[in-house]
Protein backbone atom coordinates (compact mmCIF):
# COMPACT_ATOMS: atom_id res chain seq x y z
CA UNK A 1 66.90 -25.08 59.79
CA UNK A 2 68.19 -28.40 61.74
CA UNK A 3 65.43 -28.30 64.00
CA UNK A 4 62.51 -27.75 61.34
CA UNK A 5 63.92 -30.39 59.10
CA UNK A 6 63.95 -32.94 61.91
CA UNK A 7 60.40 -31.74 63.26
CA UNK A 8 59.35 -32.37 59.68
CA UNK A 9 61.01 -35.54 59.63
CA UNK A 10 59.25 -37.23 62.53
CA UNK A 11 55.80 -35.48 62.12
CA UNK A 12 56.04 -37.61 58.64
CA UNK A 13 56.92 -40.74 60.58
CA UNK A 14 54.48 -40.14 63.44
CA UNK A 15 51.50 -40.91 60.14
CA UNK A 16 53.55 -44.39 59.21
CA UNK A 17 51.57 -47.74 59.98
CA UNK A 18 54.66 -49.18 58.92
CA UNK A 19 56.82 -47.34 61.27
CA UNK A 20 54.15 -47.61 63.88
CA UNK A 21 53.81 -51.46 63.67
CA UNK A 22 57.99 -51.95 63.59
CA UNK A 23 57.47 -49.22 67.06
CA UNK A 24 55.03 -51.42 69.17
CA UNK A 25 56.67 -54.53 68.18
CA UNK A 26 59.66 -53.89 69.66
CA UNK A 27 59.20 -50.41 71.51
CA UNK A 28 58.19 -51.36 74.73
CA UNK A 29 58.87 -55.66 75.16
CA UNK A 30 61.15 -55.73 77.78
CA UNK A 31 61.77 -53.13 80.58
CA UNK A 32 64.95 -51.41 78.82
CA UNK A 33 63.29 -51.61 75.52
CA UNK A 34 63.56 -47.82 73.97
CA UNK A 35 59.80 -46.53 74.23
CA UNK A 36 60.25 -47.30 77.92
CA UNK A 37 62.82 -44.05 78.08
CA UNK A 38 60.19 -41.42 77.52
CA UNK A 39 57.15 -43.55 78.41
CA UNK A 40 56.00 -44.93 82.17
CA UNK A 41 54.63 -48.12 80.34
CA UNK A 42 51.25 -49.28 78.54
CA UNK A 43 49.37 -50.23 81.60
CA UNK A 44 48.20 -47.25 84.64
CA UNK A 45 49.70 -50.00 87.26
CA UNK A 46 53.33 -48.87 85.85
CA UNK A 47 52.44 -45.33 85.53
CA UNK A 48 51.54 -45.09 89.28
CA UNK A 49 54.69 -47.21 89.84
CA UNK A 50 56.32 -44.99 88.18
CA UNK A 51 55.12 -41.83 89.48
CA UNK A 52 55.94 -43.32 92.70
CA UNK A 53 59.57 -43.88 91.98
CA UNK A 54 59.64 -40.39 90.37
CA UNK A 55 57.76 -39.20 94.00
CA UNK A 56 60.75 -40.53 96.24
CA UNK A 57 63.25 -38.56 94.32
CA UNK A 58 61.34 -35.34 95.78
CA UNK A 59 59.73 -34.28 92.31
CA UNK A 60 55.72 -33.96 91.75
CA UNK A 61 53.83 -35.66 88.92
CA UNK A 62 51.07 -35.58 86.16
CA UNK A 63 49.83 -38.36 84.82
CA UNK A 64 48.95 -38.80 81.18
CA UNK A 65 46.78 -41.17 78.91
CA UNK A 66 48.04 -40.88 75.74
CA UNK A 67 46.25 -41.33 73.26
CA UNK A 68 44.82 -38.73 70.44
CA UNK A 69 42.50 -37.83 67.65
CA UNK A 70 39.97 -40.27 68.07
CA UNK A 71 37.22 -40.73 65.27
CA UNK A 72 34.22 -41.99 66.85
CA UNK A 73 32.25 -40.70 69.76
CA UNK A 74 32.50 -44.23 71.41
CA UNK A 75 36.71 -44.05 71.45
CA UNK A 76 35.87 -40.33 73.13
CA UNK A 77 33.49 -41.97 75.46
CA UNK A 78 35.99 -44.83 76.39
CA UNK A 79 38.95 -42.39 76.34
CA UNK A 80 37.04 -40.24 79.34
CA UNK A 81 36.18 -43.33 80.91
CA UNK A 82 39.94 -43.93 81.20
CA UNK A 83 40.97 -40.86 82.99
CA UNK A 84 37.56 -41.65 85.58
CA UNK A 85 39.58 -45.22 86.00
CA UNK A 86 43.00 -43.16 86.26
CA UNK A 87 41.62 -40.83 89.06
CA UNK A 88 39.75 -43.90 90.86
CA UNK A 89 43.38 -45.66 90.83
CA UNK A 90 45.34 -42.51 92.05
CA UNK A 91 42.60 -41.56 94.73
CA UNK A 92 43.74 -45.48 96.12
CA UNK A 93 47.65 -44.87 95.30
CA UNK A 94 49.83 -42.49 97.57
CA UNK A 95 50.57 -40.86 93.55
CA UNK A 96 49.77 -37.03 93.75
CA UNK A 97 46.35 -35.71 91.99
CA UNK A 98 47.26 -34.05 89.13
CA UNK A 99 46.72 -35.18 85.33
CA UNK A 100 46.48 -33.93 81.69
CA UNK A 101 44.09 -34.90 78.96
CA UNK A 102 44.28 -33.66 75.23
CA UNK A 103 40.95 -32.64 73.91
CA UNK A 104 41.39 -34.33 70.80
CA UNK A 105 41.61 -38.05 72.57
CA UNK A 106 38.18 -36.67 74.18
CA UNK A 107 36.05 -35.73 70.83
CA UNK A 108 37.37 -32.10 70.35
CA UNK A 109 37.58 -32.22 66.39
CA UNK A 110 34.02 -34.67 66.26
CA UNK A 111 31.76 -32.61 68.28
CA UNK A 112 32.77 -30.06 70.90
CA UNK A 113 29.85 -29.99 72.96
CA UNK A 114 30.38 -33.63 73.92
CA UNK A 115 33.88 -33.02 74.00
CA UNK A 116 32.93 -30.46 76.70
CA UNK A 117 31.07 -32.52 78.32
CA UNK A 118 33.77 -35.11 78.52
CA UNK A 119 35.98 -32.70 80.15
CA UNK A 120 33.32 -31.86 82.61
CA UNK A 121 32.93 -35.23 83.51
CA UNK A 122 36.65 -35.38 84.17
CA UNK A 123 36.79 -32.30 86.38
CA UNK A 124 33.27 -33.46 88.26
CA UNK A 125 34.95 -36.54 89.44
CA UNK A 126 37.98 -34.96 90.04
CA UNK A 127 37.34 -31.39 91.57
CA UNK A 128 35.85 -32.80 95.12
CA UNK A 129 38.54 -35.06 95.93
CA UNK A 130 41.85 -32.48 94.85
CA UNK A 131 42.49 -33.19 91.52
CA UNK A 132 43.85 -30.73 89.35
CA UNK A 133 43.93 -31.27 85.52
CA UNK A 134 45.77 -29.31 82.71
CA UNK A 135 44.11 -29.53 79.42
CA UNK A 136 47.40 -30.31 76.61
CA UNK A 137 47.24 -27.78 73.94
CA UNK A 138 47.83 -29.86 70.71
CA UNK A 139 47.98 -28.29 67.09
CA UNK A 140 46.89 -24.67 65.33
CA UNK A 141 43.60 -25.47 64.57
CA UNK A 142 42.52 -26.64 67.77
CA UNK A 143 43.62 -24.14 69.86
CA UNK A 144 40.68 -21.49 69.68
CA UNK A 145 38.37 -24.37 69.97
CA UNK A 146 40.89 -25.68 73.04
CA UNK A 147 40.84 -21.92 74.91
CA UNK A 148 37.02 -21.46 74.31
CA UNK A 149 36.52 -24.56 76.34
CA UNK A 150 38.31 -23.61 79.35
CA UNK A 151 36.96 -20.30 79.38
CA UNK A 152 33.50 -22.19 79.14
CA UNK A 153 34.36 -24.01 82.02
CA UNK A 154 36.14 -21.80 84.12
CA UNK A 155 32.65 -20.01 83.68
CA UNK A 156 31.32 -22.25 85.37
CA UNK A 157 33.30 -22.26 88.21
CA UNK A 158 35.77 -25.07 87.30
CA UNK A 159 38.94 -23.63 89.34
CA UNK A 160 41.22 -26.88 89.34
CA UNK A 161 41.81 -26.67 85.64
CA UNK A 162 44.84 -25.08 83.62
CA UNK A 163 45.91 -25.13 80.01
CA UNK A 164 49.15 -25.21 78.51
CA UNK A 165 50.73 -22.62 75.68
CA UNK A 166 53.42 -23.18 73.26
CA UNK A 167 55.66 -20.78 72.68
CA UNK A 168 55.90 -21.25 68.53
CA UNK A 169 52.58 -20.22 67.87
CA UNK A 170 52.42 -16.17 67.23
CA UNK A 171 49.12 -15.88 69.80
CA UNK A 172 50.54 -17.51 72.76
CA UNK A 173 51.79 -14.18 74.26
CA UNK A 174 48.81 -12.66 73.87
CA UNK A 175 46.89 -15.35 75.14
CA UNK A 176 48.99 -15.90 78.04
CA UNK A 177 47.81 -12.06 79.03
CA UNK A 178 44.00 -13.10 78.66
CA UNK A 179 44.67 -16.09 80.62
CA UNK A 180 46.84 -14.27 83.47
CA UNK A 181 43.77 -12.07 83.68
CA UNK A 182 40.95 -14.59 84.56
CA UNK A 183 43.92 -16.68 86.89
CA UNK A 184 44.06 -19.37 84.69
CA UNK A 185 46.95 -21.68 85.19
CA UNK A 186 49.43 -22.16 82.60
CA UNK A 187 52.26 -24.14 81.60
CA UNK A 188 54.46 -22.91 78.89
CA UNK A 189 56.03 -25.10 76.28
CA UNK A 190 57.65 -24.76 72.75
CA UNK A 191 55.59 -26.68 71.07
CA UNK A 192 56.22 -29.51 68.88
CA UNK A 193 54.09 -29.91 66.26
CA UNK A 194 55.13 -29.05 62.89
CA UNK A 195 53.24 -25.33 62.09
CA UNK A 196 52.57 -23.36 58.72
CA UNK A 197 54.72 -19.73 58.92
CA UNK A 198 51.52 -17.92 58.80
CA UNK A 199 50.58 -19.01 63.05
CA UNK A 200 53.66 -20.19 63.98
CA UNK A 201 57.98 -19.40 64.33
CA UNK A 202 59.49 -21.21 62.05
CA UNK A 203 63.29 -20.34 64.05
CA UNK A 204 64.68 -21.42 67.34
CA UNK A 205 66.14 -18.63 67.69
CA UNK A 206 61.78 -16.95 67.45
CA UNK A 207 60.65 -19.75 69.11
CA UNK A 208 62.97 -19.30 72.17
CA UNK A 209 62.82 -15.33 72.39
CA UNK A 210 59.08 -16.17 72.48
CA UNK A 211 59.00 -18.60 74.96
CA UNK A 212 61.37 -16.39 77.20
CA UNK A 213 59.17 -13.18 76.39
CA UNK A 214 55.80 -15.89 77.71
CA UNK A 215 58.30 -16.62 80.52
CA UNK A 216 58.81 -13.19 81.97
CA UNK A 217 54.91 -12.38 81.72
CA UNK A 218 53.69 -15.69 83.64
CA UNK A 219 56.57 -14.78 86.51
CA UNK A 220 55.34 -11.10 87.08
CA UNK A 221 51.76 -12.28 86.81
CA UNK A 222 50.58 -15.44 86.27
CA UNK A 223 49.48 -18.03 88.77
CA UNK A 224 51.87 -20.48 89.63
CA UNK A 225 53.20 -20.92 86.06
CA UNK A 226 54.50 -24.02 85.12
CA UNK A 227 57.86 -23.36 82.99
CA UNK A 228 57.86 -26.33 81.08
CA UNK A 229 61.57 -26.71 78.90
CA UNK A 230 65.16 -28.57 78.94
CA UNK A 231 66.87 -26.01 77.73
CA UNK A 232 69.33 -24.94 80.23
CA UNK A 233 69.90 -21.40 78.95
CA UNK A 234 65.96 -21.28 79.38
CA UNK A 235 65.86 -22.55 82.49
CA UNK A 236 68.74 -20.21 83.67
CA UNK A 237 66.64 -17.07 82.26
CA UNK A 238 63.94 -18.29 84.13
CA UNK A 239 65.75 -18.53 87.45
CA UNK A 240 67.40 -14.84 86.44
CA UNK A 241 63.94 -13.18 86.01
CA UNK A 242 62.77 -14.84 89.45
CA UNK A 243 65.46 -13.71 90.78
CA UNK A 244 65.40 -9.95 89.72
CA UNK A 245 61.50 -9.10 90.63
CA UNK A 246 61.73 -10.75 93.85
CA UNK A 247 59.60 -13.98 92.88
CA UNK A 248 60.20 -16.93 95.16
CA UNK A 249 60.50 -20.30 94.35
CA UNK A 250 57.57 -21.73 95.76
CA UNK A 251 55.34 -18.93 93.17
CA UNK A 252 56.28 -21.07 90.19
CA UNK A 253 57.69 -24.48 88.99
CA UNK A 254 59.45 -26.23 86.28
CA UNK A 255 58.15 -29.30 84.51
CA UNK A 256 60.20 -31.52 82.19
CA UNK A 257 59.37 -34.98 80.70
CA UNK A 258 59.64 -38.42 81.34
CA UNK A 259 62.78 -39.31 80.72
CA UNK A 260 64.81 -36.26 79.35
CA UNK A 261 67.47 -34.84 80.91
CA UNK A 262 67.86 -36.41 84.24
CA UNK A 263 70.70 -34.77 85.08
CA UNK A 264 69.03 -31.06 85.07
CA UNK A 265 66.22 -32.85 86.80
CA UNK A 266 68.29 -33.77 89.62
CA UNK A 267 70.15 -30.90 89.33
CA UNK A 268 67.11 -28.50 89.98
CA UNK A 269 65.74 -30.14 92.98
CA UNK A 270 69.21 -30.20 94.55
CA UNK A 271 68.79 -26.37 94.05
CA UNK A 272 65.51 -26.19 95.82
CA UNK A 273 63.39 -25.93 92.56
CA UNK A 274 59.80 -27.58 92.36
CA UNK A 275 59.74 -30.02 89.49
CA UNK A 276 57.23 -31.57 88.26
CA UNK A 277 57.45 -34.32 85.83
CA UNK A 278 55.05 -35.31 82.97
CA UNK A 279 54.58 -39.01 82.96
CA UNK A 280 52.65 -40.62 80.01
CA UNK A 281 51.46 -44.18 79.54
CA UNK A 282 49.01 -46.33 77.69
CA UNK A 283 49.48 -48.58 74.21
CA UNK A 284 49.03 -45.31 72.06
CA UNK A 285 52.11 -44.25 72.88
CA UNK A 286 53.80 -43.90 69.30
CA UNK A 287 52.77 -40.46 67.24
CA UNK A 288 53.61 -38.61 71.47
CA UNK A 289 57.25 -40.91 70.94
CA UNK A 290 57.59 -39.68 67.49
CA UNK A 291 57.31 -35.86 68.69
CA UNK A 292 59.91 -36.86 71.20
CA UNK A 293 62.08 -37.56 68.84
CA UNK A 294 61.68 -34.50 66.57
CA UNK A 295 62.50 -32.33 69.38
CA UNK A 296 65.90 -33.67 70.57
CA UNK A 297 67.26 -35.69 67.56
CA UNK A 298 69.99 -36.66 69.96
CA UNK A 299 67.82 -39.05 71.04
CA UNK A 300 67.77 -41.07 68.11
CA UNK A 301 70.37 -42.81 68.75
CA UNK A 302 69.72 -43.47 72.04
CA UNK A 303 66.43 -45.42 70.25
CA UNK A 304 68.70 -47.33 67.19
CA UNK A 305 71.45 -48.84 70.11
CA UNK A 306 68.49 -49.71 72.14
CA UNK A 307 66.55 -51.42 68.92
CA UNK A 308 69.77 -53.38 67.98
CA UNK A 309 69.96 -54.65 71.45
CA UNK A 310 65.99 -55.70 71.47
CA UNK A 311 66.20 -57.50 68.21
């Protein structure tokens, strides 16, 4: 009940100007100002610094744009325009060539042939020089719309593209079969936006036996699954069911976020794990903080010290 009140809580907060406005004055002003724990920074120079640092430690990286729901075909236009400027800049970085975009920031819920075509223009610029991109899945109603696309475009021969699943909604396992089928890439999350009963778990408990049921099937036969959590009892199954069918490490990874839970990030590369990490920037950072947030309500007060100290 903890966990739903809390998701509730912050998916409120996430629609606040106020909140929003009292966020970005003082959320990411100095470099140990509390938006800089779970984001890279507002500009792509201190992503790719960033994913650099994170780099040395021995873990891989995707880069994110935030940014989401856009209203006008122009924002879609200059939100694609971004990620050409983001693969231009890693292409000239030593930063690995992986990134994910959310459909939404792209035109998803305006028009979804343009969104498609924003996507395409993404993977065109992106597919000849090694750049793979994961499409974010975001909330219930735009995941048919979300799969439909890449299954349009891995139609069409786009093979450096994957999608991500959440473990909450009541399709995913099924979807996760369809996708396993075709060889789609997948990463597997919980999910953290705040679901009706009717599509989605409303319990840990269901969200977790879900996510571990997702688990197993992307292990035994998905391609290179990503398992995406911080849950060590998770992460533990994960490494069990590896373990028992004979699955070596270099068949799957984990991936964890920016700034959460260093110490099982160091922890798994010490143990030989690939890691990947998800590293967001860009000035819409705030309703992707506020999600944060309603996942781990321990961080909260990680975020009040850190505002006391800024102010």
């Amino acid at each position: 009940m903890l966990d739903v009140i809390s998701k509730t809580f912050f998916h409120m907060l996430a629609g606040s100007r106020t909140a929003e406005r009292l966020a970005t004055r003082y959320g990411m002003t100095r470099p140990k100002s509390f938006g800089r724990r779970f984001i890279a920074g507002e500009t792509l120079d201190e992503a790719i610094a960033a994913a650099r640092a994170i780099q040395s430690q021995g873990m891989s990286v995707t880069l994110d744009q935030l940014g989401e729901s856009v209203k006008t075909l122009s924002a879609a236009d200059a939100a694609t325009r971004g990620y050409l400027d983001m693969i231009a800049a890693i292409v000239g970085s030593s930063v690995e060539r992986n990134i994910s975009i959310k459909l939404s920031q792209l035109g998803l819920t305006i028009d979804r042939a343009v969104c498609t075509d924003n996507v395409r223009r993404i993977l065109e610029a992106g597919g000849p020089l090694g750049f793979f991109v994961r499409i974010d899945m975001e909330d219930s109603p735009t995941v048919a719309s979300t799969l439909q696309i890449v299954d349009t475009l891995w139609e069409h021969g786009c093979r450096q593209l994957g999608v991500v699943l959440q473990s909450a909604l009541r399709r995913s396992e099924e979807d996760a079969r369809a996708l396993n089928a075709k060889g789609i890439r997948i990463r597997l999350v919980k999910g953290a936006y705040k679901e009706p009963k009717t599509v989605a778990y409303q319990r840990k408990a269901d969200v977790d036996a879900a996510f571990q049921r997702i688990m197993e099937v992307l292990l035994r036969e998905g391609t290179f699954p990503a398992i995406a959590t911080h849950d060590p009892v998770l992460i533990d199954a994960t490494k069990r069911c590896a373990a028992d069918h004979g699955i070596a490490r270099d068949r799957f990874e984990f991936q964890m976020l920016y700034g959460i839970r260093r110490d099982l990030q160091t922890a798994l590369v010490a143990e030989g794990y690939g890691l990947r990490l998800y590293v967001p920037y860009g000035r819409q950072w705030f309703p992707y903080f506020m999600r944060r947030l309603g996942e781990r309500p321990a961080n909260v007060g990680f975020v009040l010290r850190a505002l006391i100290r800024d102010r």
